[in-house]
Protein backbone atom coordinates (compact mmCIF):
# COMPACT_ATOMS: atom_id res chain seq x y z
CA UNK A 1 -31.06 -12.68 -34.48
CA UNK A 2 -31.56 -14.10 -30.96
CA UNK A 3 -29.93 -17.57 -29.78
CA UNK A 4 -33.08 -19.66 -30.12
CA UNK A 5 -33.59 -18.05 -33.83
CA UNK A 6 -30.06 -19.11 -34.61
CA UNK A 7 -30.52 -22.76 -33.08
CA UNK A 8 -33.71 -22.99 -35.66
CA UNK A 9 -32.30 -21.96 -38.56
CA UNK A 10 -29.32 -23.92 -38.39
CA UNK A 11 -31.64 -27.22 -37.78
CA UNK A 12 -33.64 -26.30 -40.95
CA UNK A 13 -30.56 -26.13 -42.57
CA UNK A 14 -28.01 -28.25 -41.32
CA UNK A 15 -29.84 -31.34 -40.06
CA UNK A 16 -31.10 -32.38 -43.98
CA UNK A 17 -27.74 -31.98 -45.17
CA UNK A 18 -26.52 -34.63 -42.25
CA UNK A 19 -29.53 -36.74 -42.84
CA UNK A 20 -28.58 -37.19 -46.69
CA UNK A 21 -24.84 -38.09 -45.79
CA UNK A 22 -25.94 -40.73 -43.67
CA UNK A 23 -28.12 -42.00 -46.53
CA UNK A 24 -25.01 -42.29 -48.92
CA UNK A 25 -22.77 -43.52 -46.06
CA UNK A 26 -25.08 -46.03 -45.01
CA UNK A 27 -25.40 -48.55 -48.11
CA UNK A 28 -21.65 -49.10 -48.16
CA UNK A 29 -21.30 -49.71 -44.58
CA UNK A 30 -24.02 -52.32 -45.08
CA UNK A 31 -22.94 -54.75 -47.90
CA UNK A 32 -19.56 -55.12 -45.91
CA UNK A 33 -21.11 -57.29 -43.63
CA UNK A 34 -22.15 -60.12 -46.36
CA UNK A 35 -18.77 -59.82 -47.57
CA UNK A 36 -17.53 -60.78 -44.01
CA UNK A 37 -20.38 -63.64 -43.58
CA UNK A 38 -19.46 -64.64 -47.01
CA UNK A 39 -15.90 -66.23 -46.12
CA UNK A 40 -17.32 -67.43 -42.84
CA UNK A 41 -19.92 -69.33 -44.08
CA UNK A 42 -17.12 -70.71 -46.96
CA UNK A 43 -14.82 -71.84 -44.08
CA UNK A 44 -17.97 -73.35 -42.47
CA UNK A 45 -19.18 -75.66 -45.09
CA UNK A 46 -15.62 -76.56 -46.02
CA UNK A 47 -14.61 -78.15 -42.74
CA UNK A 48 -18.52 -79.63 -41.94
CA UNK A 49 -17.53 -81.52 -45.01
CA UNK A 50 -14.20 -82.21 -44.55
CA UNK A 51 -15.24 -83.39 -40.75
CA UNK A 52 -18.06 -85.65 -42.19
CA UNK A 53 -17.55 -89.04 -40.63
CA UNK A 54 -15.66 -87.63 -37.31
CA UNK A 55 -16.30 -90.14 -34.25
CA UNK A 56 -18.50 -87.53 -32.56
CA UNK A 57 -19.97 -83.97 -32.71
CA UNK A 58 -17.96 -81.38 -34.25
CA UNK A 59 -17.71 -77.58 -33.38
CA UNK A 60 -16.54 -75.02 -35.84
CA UNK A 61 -15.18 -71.72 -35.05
CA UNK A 62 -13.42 -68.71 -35.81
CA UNK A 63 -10.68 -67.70 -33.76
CA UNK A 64 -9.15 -63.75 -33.62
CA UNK A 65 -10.46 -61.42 -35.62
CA UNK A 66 -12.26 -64.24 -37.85
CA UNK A 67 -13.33 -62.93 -41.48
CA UNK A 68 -12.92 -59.13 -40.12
CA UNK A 69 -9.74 -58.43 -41.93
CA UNK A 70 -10.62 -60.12 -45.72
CA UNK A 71 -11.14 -57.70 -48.84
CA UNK A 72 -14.38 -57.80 -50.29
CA UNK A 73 -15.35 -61.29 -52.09
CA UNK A 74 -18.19 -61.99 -53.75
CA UNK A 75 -17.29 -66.11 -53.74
CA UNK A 76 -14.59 -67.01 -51.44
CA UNK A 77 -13.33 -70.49 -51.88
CA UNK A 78 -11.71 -72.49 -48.78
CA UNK A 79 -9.06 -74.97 -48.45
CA UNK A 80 -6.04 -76.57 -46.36
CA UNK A 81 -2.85 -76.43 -46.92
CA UNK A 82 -0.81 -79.48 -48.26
CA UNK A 83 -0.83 -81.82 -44.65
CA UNK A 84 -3.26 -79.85 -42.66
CA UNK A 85 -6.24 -81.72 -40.95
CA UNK A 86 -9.45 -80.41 -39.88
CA UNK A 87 -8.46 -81.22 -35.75
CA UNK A 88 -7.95 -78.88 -33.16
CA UNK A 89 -6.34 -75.66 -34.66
CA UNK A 90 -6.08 -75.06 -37.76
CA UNK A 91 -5.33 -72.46 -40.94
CA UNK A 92 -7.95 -72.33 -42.98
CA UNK A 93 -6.82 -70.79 -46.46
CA UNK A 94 -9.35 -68.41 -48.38
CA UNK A 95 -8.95 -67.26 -52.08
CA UNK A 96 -10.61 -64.84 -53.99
CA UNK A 97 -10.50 -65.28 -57.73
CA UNK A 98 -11.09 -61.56 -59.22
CA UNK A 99 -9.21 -59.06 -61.65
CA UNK A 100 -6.79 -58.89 -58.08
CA UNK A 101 -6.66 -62.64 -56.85
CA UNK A 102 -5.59 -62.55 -53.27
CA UNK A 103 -5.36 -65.35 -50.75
CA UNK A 104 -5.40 -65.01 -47.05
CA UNK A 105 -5.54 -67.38 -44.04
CA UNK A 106 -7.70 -67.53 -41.33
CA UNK A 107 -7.30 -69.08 -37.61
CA UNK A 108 -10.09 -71.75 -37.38
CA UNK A 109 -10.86 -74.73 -34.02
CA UNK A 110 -12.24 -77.82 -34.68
CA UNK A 111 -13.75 -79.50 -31.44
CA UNK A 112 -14.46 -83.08 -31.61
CA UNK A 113 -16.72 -83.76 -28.56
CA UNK A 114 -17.00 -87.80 -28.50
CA UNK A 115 -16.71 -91.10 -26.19
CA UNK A 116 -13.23 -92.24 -25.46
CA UNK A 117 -12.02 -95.00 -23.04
CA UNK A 118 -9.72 -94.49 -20.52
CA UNK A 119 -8.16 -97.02 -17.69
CA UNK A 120 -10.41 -97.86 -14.62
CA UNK A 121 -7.60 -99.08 -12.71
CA UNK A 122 -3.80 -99.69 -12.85
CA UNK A 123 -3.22 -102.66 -15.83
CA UNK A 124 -0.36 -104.11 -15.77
CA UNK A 125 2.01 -105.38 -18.67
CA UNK A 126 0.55 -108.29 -20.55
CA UNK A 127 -2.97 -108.30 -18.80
CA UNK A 128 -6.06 -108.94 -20.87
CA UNK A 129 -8.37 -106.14 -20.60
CA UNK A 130 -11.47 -107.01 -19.11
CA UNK A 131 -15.03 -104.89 -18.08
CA UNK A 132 -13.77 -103.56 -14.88
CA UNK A 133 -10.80 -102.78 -16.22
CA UNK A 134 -11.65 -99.83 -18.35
CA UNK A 135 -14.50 -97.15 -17.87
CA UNK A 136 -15.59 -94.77 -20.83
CA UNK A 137 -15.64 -90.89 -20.71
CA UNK A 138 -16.86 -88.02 -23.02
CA UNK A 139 -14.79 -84.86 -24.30
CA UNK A 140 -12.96 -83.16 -26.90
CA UNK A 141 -11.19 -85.77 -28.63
CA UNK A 142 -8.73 -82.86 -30.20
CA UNK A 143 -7.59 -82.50 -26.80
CA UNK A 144 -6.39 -86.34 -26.27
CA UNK A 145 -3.93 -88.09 -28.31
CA UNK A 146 -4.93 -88.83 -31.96
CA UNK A 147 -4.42 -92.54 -31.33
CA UNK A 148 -6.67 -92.53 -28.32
CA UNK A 149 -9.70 -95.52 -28.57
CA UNK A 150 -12.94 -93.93 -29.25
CA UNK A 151 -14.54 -98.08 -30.27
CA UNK A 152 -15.36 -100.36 -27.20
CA UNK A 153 -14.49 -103.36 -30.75
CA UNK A 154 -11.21 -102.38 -30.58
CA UNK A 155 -10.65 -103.64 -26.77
CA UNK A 156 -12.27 -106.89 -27.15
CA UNK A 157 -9.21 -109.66 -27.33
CA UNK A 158 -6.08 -107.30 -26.25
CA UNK A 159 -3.36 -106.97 -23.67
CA UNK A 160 -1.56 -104.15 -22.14
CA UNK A 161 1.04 -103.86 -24.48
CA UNK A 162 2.87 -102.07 -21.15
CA UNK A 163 1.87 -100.87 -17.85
CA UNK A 164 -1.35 -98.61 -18.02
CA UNK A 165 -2.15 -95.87 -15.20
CA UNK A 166 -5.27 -95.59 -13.58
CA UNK A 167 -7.44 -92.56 -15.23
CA UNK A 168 -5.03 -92.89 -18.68
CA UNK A 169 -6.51 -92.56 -22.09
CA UNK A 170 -5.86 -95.99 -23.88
CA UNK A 171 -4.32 -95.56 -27.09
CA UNK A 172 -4.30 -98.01 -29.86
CA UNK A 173 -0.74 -98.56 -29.24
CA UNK A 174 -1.10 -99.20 -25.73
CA UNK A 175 -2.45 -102.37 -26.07
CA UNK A 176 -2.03 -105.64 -28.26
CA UNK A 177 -3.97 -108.33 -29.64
CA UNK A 178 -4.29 -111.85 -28.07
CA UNK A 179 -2.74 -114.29 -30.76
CA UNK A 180 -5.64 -117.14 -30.85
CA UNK A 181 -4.11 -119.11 -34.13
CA UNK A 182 -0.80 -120.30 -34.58
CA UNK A 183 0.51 -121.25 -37.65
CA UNK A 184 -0.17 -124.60 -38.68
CA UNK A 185 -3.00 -125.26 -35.91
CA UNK A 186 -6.06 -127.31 -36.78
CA UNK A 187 -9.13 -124.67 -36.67
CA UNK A 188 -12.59 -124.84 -36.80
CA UNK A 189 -13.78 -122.98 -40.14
CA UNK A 190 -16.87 -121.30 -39.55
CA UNK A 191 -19.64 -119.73 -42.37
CA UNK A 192 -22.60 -117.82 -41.15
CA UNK A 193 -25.57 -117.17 -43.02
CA UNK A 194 -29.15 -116.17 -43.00
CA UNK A 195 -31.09 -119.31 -41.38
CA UNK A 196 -27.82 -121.22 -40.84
CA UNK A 197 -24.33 -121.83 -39.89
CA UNK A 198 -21.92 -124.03 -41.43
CA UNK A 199 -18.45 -125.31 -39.50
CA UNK A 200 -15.76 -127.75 -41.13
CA UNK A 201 -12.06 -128.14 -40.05
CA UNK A 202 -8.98 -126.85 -41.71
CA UNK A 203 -5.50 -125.45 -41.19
CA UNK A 204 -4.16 -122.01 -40.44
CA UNK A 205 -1.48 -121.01 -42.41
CA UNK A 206 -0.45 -118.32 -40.54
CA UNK A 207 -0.56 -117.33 -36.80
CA UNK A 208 -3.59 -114.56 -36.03
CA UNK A 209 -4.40 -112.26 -33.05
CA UNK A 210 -8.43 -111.90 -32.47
CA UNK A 211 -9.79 -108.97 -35.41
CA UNK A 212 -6.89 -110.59 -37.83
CA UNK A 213 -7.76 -111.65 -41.63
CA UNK A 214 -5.95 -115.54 -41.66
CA UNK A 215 -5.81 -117.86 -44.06
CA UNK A 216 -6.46 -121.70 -43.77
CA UNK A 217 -6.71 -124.63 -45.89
CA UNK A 218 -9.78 -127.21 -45.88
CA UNK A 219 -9.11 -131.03 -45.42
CA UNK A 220 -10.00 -130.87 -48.84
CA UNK A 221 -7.22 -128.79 -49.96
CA UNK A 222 -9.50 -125.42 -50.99
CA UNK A 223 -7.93 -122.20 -49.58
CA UNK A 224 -10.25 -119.75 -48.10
CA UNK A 225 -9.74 -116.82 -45.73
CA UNK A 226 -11.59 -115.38 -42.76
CA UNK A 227 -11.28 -113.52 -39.59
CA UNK A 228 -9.99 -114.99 -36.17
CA UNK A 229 -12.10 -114.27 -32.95
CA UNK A 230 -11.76 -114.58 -29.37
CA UNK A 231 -12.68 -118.84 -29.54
CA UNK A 232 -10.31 -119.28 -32.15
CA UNK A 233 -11.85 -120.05 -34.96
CA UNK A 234 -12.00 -118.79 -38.04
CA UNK A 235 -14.95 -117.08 -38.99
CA UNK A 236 -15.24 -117.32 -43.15
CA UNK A 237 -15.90 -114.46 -45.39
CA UNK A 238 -19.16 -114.37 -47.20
């Protein structure tokens, strides 16, 4: 028998038997991957809804080796640990409930990209923040202090509660609200409506900053309660 009769037979004979292996091997290799996609998709709905209501867009993904390394699950359930948040990194638990319960974590980011304001220019201590005084940026907000002020509402009626740098994040401790009712003040009482607005006079009973819920009394002795803004007055609840 001559090379090239040698080379044929063993084809014939060798290649079907490789072909069938690969057949058998192949199925098992296959369903793997769901298993993988399985807990990844878990993790993924788990944290869209735990993220629901997020000032901005959020990104989910899997850091390291992801879902690689999980045993086989048909219905992986997600969760957080006792005092984790969905922000920034975070472990994202995944159990398995079957005849061998296992649990396993998995390294997860959550990227929060969103508006945020920071200082335009130096403020000083005690300085009532005005237009030109503060500029508004976009970026990861998982990146930037937790407190940092993502609502241009919360800068209307505050001071520099200390000295701000130029290009600084403002933080909702870094500034203070203007107190616009002292206690005991005569205040104008304000209700708005459909079609109409409605003013009478009354007295604060306690001392408000602009935002602030305060209580007053009418000239007619009624107590009623409303929030202070930047004139003053008190506007009533409805």
């Amino acid at each position: 028998m001559n090379l090239l009769q040698l080379r044929t037979r063993l084809l014939r004979t060798v290649l079907p038997t490789l072909l069938a292996m690969a057949a058998c091997v192949a199925p098992a290799w296959a369903s793997s991957a769901p298993v993988a996609d399985a807990a990844g998709t878990a993790i993924q709905k788990y944290l869209q809804v735990q993220t629901a209501g997020l000032p901005g867009k959020v990104t989910i993904s899997l850091e390291g080796r992801g879902t690689e390394a999980l045993p086989p699950c048909e219905a992986p359930e997600a969760f957080l640990p006792p005092g984790a948040t969905p922000w920034g990194r975070v472990s994202v638990g995944v159990r398995c409930q079957t005849e061998r319960p296992w649990t396993r974590f998995v390294q997860a980011h959550v990227s929060v990209e969103g508006s945020y304001f920071v200082a335009a220019r130096a403020i000083e201590t005690g300085r009532p923040l005005g237009a030109g005084d503060v500029t508004e940026r976009t970026g990861d907000l998982t990146r930037l202090p937790r407190s940092v002020i993502t609502s241009a509402a919360e800068l209307v009626g505050v001071v520099a509660a200390n000295r701000i740098g130029p290009g600084a994040p403002l933080r909702k401790e870094s500034v203070r609200g203007v107190t616009v009712i002292q206690q005991g003040q005569a205040v104008k009482l304000v209700a708005q409506g459909e079609g109409f607005v409605v003013s009478t006079e009354g007295k604060a009973l306690s001392g408000a900053r602009v935002g602030a819920v305060v209580q007053a009394k009418t000239r007619e002795g009624r107590l009623v309660s409303g929030v202070a803004d930047e004139e003053g007055q008190i506007q009533l609840a409805q």
